[in-house]
Protein backbone atom coordinates (compact mmCIF):
# COMPACT_ATOMS: atom_id res chain seq x y z
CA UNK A 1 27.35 -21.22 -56.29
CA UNK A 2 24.90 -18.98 -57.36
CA UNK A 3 22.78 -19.10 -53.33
CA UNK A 4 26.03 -18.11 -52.44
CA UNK A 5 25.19 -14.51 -53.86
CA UNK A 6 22.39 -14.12 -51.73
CA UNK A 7 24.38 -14.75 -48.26
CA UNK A 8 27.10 -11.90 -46.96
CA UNK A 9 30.82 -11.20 -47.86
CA UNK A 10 32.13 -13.22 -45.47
CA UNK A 11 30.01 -16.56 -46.56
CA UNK A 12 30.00 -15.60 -50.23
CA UNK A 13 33.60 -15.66 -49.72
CA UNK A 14 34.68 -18.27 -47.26
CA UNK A 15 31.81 -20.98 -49.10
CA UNK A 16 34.15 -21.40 -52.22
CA UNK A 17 37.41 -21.57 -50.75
CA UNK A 18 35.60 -24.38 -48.58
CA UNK A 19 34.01 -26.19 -51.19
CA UNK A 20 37.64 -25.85 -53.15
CA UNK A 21 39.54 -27.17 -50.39
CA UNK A 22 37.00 -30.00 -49.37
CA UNK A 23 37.16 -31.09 -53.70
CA UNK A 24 40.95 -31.13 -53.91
CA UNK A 25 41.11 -33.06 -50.63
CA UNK A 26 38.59 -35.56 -51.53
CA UNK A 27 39.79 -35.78 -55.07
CA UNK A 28 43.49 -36.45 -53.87
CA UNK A 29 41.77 -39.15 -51.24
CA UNK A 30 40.52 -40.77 -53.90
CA UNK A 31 43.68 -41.31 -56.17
CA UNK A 32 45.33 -42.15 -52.99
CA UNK A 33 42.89 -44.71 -51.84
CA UNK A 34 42.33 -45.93 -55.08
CA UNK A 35 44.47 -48.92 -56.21
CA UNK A 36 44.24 -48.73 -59.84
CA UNK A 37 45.35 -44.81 -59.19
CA UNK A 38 48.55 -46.03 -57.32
CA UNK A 39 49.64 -47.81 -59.85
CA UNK A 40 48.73 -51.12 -58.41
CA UNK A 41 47.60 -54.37 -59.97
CA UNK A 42 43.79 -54.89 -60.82
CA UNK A 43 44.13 -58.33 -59.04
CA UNK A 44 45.29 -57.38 -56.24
């Protein structure tokens, strides 16, 4: 975050919303994908 000083308004501001977006996303990919996170058996 901090090389995100350096570049202008308009990347210093559109970088974190980005990197936000693209975390939650991934994050909720992952609970969704993962079986163990859906509740589903281990031996499955």
């Amino acid at each position: 975050m901090l090389h995100c000083k350096k570049d202008g308004p308009g990347t210093k501001k559109a970088a974190p919303i980005t990197s936000w977006i693209g975390a939650a996303r991934h994050r909720g990919e992952m609970y969704q994908v993962h079986p163990t996170a859906r509740g589903a058996p281990l031996a499955e």
